[in-house]
PDB file of N, CA and C in Angstrom:
ATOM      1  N   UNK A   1       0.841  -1.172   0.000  1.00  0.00           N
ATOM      2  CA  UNK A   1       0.000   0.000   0.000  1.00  0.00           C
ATOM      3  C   UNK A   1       0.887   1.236   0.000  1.00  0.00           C
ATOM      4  N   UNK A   2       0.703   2.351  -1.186  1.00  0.00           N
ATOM      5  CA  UNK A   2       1.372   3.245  -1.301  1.00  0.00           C
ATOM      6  C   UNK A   2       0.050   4.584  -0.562  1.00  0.00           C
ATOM      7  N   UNK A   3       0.495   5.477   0.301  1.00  0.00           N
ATOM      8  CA  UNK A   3      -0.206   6.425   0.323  1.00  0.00           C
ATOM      9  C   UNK A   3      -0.406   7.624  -0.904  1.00  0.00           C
ATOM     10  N   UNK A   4      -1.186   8.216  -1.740  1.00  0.00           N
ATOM     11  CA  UNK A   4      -1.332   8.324  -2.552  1.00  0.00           C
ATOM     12  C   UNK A   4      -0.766  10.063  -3.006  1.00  0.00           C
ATOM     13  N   UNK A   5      -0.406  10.444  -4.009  1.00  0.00           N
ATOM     14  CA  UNK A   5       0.516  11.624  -3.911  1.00  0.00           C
ATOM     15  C   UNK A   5       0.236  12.861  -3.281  1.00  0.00           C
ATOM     16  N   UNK A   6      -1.205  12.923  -3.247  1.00  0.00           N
ATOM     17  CA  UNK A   6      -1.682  14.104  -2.839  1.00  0.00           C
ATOM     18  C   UNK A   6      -1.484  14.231  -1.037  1.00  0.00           C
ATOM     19  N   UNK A   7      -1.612  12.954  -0.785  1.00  0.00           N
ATOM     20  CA  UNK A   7      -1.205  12.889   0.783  1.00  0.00           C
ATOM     21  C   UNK A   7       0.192  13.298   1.296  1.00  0.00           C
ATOM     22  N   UNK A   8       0.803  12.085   0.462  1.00  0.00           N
ATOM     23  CA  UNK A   8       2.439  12.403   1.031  1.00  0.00           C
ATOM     24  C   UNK A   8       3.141  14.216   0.774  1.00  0.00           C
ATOM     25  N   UNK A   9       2.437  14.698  -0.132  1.00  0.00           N
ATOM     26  CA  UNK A   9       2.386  16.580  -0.203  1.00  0.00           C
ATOM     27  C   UNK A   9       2.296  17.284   0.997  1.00  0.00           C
ATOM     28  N   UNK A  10       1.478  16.661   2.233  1.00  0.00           N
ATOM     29  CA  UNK A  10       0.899  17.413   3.284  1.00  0.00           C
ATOM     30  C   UNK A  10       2.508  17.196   4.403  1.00  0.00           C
ATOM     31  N   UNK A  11       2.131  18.295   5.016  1.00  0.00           N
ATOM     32  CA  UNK A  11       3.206  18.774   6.086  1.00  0.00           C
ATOM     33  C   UNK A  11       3.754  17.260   6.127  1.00  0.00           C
ATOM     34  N   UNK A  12       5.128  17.447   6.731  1.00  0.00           N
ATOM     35  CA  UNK A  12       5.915  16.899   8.296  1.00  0.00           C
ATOM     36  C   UNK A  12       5.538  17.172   9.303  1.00  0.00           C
ATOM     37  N   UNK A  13       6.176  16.361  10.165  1.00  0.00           N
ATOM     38  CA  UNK A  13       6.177  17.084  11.389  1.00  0.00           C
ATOM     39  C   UNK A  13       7.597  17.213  12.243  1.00  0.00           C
ATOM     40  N   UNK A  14       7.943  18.191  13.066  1.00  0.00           N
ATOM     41  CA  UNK A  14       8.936  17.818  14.112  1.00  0.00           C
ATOM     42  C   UNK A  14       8.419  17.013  14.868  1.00  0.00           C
ATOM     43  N   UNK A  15       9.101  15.964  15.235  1.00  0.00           N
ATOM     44  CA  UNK A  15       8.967  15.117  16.323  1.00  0.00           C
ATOM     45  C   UNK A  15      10.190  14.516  16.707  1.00  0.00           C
ATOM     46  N   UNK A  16      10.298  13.548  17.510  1.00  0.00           N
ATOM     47  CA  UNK A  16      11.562  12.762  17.780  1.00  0.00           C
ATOM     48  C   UNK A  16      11.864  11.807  17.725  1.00  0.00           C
ATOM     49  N   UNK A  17      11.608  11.339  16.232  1.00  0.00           N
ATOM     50  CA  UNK A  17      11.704  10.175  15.579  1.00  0.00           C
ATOM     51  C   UNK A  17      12.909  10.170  14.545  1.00  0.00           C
ATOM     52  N   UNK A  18      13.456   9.182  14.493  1.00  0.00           N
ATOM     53  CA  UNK A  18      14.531   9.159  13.575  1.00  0.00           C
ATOM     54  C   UNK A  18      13.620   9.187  12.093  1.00  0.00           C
ATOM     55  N   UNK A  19      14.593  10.085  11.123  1.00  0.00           N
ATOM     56  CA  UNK A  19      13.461  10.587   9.924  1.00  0.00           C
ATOM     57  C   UNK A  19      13.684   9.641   9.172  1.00  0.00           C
ATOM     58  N   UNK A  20      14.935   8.148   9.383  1.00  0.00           N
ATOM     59  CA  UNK A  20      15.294   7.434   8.519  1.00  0.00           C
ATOM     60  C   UNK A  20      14.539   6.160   8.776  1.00  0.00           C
ATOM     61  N   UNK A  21      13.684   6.384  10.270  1.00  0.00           N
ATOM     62  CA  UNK A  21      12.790   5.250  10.859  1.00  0.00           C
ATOM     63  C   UNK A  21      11.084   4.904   9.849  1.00  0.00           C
ATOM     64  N   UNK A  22      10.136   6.985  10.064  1.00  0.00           N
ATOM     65  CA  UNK A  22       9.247   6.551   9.539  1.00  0.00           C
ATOM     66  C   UNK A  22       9.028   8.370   9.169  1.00  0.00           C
ATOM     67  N   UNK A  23       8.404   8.002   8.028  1.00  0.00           N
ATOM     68  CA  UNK A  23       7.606   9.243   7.472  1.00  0.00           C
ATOM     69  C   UNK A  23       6.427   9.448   8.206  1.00  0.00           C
ATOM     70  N   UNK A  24       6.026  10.835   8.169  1.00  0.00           N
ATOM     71  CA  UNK A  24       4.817  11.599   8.634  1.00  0.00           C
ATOM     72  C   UNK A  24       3.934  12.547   7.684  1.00  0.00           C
ATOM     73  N   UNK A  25       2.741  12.312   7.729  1.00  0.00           N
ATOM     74  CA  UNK A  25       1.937  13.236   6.654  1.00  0.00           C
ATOM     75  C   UNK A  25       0.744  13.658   7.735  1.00  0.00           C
ATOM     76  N   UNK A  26       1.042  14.906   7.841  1.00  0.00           N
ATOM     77  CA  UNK A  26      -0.254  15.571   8.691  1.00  0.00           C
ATOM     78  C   UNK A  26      -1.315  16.603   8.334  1.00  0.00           C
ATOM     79  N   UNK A  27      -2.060  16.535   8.704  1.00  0.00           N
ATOM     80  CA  UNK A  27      -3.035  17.848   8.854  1.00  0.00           C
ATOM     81  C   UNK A  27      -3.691  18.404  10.059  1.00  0.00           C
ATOM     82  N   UNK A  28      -3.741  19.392   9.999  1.00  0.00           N
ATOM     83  CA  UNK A  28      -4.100  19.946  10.973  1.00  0.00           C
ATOM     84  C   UNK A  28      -5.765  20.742  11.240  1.00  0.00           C
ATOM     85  N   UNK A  29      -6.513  21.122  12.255  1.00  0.00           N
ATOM     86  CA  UNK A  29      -7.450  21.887  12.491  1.00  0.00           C
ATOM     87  C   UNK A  29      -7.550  22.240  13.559  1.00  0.00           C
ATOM     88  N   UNK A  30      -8.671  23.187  13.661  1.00  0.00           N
ATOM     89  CA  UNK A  30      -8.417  23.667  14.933  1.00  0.00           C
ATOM     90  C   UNK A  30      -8.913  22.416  16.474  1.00  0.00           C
ATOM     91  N   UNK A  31      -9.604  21.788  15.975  1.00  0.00           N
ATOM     92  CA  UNK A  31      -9.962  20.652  16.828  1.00  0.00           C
ATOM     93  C   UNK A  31      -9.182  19.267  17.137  1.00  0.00           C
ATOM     94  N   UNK A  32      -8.041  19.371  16.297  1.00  0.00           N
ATOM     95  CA  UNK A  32      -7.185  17.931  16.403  1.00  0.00           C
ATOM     96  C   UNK A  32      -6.189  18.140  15.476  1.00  0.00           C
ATOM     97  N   UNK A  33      -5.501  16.892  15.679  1.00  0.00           N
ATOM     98  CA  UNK A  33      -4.380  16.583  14.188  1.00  0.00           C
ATOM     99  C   UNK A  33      -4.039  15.270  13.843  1.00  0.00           C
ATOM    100  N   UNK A  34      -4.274  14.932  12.629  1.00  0.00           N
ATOM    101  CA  UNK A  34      -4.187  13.820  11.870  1.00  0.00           C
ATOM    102  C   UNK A  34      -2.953  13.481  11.574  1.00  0.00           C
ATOM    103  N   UNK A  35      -2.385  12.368  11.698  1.00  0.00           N
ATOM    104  CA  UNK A  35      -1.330  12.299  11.377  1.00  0.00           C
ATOM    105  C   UNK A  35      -1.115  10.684  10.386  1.00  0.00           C
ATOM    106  N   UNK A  36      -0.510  10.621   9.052  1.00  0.00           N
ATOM    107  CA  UNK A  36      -0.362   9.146   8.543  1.00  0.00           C
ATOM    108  C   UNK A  36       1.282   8.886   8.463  1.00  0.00           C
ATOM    109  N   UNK A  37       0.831   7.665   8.988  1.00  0.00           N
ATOM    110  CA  UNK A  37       2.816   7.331   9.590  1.00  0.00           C
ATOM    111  C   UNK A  37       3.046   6.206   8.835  1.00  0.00           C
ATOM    112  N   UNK A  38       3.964   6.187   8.181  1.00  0.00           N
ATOM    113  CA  UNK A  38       4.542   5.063   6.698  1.00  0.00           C
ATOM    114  C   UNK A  38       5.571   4.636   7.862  1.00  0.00           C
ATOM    115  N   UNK A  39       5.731   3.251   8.323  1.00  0.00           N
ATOM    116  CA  UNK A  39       6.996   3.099   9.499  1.00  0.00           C
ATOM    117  C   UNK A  39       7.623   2.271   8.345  1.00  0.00           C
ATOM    118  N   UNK A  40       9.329   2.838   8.256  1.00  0.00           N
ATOM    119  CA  UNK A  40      10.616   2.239   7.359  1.00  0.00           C
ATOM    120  C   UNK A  40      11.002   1.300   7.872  1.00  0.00           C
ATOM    121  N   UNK A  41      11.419   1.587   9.584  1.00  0.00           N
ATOM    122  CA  UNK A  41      12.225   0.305  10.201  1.00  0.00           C
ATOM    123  C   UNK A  41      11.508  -0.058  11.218  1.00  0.00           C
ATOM    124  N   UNK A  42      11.912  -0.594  11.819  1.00  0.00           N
ATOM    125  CA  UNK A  42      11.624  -1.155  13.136  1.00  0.00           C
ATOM    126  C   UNK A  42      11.397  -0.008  13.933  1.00  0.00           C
ATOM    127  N   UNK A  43      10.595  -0.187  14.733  1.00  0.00           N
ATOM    128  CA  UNK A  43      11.110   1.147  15.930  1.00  0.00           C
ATOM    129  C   UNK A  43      10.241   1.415  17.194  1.00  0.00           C
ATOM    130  N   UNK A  44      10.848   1.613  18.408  1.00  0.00           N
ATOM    131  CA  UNK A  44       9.924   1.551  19.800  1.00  0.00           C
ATOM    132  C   UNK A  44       9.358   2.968  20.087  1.00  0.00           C
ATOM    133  N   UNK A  45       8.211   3.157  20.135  1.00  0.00           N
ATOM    134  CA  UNK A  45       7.992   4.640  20.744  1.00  0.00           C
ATOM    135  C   UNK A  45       8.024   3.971  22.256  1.00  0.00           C
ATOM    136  N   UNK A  46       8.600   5.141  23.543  1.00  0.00           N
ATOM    137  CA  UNK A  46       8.696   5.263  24.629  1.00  0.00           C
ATOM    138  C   UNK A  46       7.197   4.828  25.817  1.00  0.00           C
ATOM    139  N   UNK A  47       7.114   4.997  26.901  1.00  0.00           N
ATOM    140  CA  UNK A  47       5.861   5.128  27.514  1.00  0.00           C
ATOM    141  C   UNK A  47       5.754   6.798  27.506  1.00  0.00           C
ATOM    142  N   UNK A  48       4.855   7.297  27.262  1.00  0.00           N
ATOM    143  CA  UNK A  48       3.948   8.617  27.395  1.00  0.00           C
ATOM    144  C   UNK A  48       2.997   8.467  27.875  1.00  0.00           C
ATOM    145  N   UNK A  49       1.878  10.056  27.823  1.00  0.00           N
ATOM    146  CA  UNK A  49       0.988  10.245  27.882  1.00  0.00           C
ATOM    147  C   UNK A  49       0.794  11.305  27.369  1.00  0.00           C
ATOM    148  N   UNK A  50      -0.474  11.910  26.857  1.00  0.00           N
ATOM    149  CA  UNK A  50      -1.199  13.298  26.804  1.00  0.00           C
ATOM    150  C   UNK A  50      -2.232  13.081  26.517  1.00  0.00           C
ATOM    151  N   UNK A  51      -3.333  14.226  25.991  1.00  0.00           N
ATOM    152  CA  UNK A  51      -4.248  14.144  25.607  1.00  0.00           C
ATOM    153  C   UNK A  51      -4.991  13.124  24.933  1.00  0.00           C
ATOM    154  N   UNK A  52      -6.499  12.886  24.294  1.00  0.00           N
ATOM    155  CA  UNK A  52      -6.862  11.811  23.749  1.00  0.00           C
ATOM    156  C   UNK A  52      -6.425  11.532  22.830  1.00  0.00           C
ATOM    157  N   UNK A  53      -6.372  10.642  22.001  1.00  0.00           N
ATOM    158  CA  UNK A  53      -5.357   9.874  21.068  1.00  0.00           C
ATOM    159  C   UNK A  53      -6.312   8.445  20.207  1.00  0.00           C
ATOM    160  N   UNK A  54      -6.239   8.645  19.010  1.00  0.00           N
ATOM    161  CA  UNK A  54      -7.523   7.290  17.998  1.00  0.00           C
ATOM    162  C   UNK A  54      -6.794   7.179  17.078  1.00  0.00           C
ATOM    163  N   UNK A  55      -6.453   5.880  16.629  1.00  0.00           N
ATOM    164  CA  UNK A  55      -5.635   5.468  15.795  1.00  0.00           C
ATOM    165  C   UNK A  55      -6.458   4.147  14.768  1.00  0.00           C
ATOM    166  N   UNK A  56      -5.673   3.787  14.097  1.00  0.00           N
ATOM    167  CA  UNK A  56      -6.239   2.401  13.130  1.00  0.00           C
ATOM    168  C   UNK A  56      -5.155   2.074  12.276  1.00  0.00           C
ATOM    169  N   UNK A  57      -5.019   1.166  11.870  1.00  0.00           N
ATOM    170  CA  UNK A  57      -3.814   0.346  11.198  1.00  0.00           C
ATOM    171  C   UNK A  57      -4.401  -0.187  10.151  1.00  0.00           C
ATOM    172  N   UNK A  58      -3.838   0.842   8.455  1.00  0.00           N
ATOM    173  CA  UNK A  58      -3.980   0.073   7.511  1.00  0.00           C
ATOM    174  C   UNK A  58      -3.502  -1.260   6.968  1.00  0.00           C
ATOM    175  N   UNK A  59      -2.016  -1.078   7.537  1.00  0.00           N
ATOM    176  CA  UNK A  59      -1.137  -2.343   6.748  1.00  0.00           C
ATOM    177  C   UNK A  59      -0.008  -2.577   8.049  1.00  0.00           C
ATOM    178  N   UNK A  60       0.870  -3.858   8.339  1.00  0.00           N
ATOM    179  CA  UNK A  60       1.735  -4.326   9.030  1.00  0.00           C
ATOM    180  C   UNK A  60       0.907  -4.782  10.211  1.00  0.00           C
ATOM    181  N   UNK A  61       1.580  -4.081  11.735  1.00  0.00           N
ATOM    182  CA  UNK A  61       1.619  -4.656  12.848  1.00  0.00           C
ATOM    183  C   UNK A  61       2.406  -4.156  13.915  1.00  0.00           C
ATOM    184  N   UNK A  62       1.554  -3.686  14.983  1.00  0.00           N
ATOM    185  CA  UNK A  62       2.246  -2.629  15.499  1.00  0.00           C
ATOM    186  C   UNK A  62       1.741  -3.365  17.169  1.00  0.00           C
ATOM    187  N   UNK A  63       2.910  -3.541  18.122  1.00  0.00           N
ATOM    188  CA  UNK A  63       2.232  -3.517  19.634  1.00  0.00           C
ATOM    189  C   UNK A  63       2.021  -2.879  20.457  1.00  0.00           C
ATOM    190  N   UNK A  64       0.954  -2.395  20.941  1.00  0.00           N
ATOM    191  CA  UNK A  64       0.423  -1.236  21.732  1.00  0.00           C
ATOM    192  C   UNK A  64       0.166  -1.708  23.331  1.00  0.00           C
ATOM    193  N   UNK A  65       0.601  -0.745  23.667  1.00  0.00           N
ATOM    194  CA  UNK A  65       0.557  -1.212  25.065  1.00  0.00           C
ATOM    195  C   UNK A  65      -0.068   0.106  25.733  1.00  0.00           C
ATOM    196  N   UNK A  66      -1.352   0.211  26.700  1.00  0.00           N
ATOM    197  CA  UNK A  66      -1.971   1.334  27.140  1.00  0.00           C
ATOM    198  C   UNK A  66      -2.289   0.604  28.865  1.00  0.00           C
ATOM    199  N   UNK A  67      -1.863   1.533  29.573  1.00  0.00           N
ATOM    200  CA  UNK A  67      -2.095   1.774  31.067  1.00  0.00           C
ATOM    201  C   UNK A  67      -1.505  -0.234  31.094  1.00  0.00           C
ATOM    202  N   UNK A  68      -0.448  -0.573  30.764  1.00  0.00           N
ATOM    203  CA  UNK A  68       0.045  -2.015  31.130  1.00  0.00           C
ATOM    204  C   UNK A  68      -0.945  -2.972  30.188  1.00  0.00           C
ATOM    205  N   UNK A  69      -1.414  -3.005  29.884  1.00  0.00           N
ATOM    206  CA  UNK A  69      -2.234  -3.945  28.860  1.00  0.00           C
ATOM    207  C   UNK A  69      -1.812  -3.582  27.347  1.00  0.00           C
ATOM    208  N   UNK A  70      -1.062  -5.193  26.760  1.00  0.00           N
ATOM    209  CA  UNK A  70      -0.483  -4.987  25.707  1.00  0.00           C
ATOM    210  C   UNK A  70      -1.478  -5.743  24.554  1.00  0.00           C
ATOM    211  N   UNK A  71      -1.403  -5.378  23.456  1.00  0.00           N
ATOM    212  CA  UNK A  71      -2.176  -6.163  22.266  1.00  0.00           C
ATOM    213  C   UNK A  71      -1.080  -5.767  21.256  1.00  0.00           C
ATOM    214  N   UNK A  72      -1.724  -7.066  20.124  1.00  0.00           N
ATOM    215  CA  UNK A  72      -1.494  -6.961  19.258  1.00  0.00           C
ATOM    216  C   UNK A  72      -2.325  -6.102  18.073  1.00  0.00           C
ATOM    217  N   UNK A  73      -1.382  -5.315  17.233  1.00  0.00           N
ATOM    218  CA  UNK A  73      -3.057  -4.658  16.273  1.00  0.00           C
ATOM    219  C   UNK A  73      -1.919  -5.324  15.073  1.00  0.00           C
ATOM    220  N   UNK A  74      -3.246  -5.316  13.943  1.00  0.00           N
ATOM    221  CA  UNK A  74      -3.288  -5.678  12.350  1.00  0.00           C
ATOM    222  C   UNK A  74      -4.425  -4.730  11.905  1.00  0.00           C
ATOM    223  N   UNK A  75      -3.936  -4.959  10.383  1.00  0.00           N
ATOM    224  CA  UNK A  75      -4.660  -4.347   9.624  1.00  0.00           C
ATOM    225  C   UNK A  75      -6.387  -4.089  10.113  1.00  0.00           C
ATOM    226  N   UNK A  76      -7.042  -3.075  10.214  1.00  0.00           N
ATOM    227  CA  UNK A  76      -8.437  -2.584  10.899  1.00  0.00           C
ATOM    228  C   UNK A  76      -8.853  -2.548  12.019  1.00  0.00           C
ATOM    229  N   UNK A  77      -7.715  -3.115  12.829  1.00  0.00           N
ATOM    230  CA  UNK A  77      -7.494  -2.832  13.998  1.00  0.00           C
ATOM    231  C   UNK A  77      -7.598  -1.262  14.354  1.00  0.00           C
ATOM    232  N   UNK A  78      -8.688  -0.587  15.354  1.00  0.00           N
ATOM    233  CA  UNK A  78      -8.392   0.749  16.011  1.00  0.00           C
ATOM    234  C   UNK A  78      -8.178   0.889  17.475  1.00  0.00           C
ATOM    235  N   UNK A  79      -7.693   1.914  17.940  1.00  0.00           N
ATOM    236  CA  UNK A  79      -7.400   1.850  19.082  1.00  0.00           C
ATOM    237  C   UNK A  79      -7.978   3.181  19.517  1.00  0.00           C
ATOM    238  N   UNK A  80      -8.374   3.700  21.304  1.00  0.00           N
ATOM    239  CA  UNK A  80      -8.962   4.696  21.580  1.00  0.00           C
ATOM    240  C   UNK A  80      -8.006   5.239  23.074  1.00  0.00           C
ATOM    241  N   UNK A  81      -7.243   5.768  22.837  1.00  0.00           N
ATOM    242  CA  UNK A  81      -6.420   6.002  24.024  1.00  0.00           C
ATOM    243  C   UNK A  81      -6.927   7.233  24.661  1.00  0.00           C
ATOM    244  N   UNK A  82      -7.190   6.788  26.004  1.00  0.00           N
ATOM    245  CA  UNK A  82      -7.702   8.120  27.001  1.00  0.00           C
ATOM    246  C   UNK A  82      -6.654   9.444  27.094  1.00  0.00           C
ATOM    247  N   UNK A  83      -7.000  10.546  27.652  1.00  0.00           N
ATOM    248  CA  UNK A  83      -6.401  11.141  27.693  1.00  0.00           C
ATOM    249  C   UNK A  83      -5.889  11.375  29.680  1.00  0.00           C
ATOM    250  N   UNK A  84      -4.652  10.888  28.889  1.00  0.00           N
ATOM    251  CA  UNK A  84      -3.408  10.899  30.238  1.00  0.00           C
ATOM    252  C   UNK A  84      -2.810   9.537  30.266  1.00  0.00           C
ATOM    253  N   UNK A  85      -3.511   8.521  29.867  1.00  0.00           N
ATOM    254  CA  UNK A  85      -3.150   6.991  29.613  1.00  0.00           C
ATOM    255  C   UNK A  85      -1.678   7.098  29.194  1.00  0.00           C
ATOM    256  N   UNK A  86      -0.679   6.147  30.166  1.00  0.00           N
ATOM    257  CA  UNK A  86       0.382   5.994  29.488  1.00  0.00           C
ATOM    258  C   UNK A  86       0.817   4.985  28.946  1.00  0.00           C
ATOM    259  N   UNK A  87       0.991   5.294  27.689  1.00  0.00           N
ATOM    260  CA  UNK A  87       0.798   4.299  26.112  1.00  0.00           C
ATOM    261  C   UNK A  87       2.564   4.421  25.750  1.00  0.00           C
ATOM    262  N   UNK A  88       2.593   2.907  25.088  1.00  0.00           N
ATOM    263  CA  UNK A  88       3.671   3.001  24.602  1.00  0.00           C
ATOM    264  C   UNK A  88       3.545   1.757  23.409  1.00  0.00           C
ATOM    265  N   UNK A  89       4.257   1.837  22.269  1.00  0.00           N
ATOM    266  CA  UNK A  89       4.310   0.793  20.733  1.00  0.00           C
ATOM    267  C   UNK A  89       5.637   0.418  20.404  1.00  0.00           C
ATOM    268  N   UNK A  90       5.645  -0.433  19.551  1.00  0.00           N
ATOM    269  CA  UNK A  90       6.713  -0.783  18.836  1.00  0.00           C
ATOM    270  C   UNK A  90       5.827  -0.927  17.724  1.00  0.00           C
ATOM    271  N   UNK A  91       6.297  -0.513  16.649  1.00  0.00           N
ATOM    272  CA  UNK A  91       5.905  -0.348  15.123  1.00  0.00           C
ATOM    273  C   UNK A  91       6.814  -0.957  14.139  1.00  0.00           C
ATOM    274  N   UNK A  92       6.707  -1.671  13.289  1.00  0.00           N
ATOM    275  CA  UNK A  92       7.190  -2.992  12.545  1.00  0.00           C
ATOM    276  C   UNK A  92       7.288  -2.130  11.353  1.00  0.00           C
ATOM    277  N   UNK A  93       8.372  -2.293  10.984  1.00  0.00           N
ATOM    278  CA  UNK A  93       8.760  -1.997   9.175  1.00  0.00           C
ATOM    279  C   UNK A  93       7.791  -2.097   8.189  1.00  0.00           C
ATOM    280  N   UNK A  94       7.400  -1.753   7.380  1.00  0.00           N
ATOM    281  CA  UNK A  94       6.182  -1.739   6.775  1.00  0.00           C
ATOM    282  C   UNK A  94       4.950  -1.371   7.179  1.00  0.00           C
ATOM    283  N   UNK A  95       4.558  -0.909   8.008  1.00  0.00           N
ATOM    284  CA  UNK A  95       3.306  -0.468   8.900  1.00  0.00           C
ATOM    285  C   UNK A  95       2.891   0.802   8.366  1.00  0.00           C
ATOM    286  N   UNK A  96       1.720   1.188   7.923  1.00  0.00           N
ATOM    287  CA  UNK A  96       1.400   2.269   7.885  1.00  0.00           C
ATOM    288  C   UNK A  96      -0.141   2.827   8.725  1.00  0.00           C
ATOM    289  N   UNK A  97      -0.171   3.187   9.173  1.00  0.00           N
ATOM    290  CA  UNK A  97      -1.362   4.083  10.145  1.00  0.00           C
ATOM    291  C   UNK A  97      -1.550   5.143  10.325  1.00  0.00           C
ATOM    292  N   UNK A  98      -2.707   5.582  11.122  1.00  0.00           N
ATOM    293  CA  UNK A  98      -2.767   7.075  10.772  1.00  0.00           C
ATOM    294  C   UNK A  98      -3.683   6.592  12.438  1.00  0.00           C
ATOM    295  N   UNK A  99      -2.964   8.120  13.258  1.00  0.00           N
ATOM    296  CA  UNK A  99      -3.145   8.851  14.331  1.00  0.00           C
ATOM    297  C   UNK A  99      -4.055   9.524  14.311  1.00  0.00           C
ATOM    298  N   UNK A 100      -4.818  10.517  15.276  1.00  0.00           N
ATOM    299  CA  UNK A 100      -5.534  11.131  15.350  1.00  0.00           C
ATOM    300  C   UNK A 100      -5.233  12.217  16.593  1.00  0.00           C
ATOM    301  N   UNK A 101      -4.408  13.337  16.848  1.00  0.00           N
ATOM    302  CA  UNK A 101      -4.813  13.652  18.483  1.00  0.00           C
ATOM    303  C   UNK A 101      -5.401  14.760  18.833  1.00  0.00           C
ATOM    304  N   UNK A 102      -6.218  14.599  20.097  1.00  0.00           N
ATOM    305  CA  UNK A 102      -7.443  15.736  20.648  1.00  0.00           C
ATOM    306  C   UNK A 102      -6.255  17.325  20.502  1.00  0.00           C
ATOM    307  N   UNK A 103      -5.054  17.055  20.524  1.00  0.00           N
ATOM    308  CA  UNK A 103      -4.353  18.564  20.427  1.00  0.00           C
ATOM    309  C   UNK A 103      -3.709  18.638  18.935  1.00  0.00           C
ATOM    310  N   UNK A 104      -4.172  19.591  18.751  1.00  0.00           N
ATOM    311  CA  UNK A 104      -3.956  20.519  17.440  1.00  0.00           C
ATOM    312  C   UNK A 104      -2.186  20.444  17.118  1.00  0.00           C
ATOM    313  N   UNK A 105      -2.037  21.296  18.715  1.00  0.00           N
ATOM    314  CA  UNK A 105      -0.764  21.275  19.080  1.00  0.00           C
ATOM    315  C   UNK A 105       0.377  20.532  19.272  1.00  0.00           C
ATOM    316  N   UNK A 106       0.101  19.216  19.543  1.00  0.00           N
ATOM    317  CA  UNK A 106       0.783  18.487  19.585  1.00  0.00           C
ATOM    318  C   UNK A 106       2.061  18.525  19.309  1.00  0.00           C
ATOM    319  N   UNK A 107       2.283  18.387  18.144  1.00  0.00           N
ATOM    320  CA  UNK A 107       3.782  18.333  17.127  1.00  0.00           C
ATOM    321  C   UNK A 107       3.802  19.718  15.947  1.00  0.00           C
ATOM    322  N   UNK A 108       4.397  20.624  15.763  1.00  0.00           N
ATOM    323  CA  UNK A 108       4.695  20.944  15.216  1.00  0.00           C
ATOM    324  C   UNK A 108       4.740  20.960  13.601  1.00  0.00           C
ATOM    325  N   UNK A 109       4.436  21.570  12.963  1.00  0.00           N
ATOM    326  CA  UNK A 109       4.513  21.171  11.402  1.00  0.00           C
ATOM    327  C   UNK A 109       5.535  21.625  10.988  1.00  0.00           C
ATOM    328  N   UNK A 110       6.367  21.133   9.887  1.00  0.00           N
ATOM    329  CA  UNK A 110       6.998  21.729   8.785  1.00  0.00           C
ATOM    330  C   UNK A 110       7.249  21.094   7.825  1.00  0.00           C
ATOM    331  N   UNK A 111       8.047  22.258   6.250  1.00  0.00           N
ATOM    332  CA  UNK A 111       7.957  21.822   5.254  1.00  0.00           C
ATOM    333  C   UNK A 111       8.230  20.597   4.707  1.00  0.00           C
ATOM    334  N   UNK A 112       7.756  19.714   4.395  1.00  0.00           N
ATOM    335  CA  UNK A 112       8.323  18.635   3.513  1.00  0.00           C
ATOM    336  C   UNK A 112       9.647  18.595   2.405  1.00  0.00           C
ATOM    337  N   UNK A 113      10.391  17.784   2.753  1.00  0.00           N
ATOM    338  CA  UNK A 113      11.897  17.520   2.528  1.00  0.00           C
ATOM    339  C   UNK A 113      11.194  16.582   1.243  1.00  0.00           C
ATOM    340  N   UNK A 114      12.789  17.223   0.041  1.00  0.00           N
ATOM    341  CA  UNK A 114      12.080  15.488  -0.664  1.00  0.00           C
ATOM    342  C   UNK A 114      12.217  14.232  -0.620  1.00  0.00           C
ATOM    343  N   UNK A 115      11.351  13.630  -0.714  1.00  0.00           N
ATOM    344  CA  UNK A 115      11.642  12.158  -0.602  1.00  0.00           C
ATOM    345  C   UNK A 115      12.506  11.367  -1.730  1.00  0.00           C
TER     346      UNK A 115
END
C-alpha cells in the first residue's frame, strides 16, 4: 500500500523520531491533528501520555501497550487512548497508520523535505 501523492504533499512534522525510521503526513485543524505514519524500520515509541489519542492500522503490525495492557493490532485494527493513559508501541517496518490527536498542538509542522 502506497499512500497516494496528494497525501504524502501534506506537512511533516517535528517530532523525535529518527526521519530514517518513519515518514509523517499531517493535517491539521483547529480541533485535532491527523497524522499518517509510513513506518521504514523497526522502531519503539517510549511510555507517554497526553491528551486523547484514535488510531487504526492500515497495513503491518504494530504492539500497543496502554495503562500495562499490551495487544497486538493488524490491519483494521483501532485503538482509543484516554487522555493521560500511558501508552507506549513498537511499530514494525512496513506499517502504515494514521493517528488522530485531541491537540492541534501536539507536534509541530513543517515543510516537507524530498523524498
Amino acid at each position: 500500500m502506497t499512500f497516494p501523492d496528494f497525501m504524502r504533499a501534506f506537512p511533516a512534522l517535528d517530532v523525535p523520531f529518527p526521519e530514517d525510521s518513519v515518514r509523517m503526513y499531517a493535517l491539521r485543524s483547529d480541533s485535532g491533528l491527523a497524522v499518517y505514519f509510513d513506518v521504514l524500520k523497526d522502531m519503539a515509541v517510549p511510555p507517554h501520555s497526553h491528551k486523547g489519542q484514535w488510531g487504526a492500522l492500515f497495513q503491518g503490525e504494530i504492539e500497543l501497550t496502554v495503562d500495562g495492557v499490551t495487544r497486538i493490532c493488524r490491519p483494521g485494527d483501532t485503538w482509543d487512548i484516554p487522555a493521560g493513559a500511558v501508552h507506549s508501541a513498537v511499530l514494525k517496518a512496513g506499517s502504515k497508520l494514521m493517528d488522530v490527536f485531541e491537540e492541534p498542538d501536539r507536534y509541530p509542522l513543517r515543510p516537507r523535505a524530498s523524498e
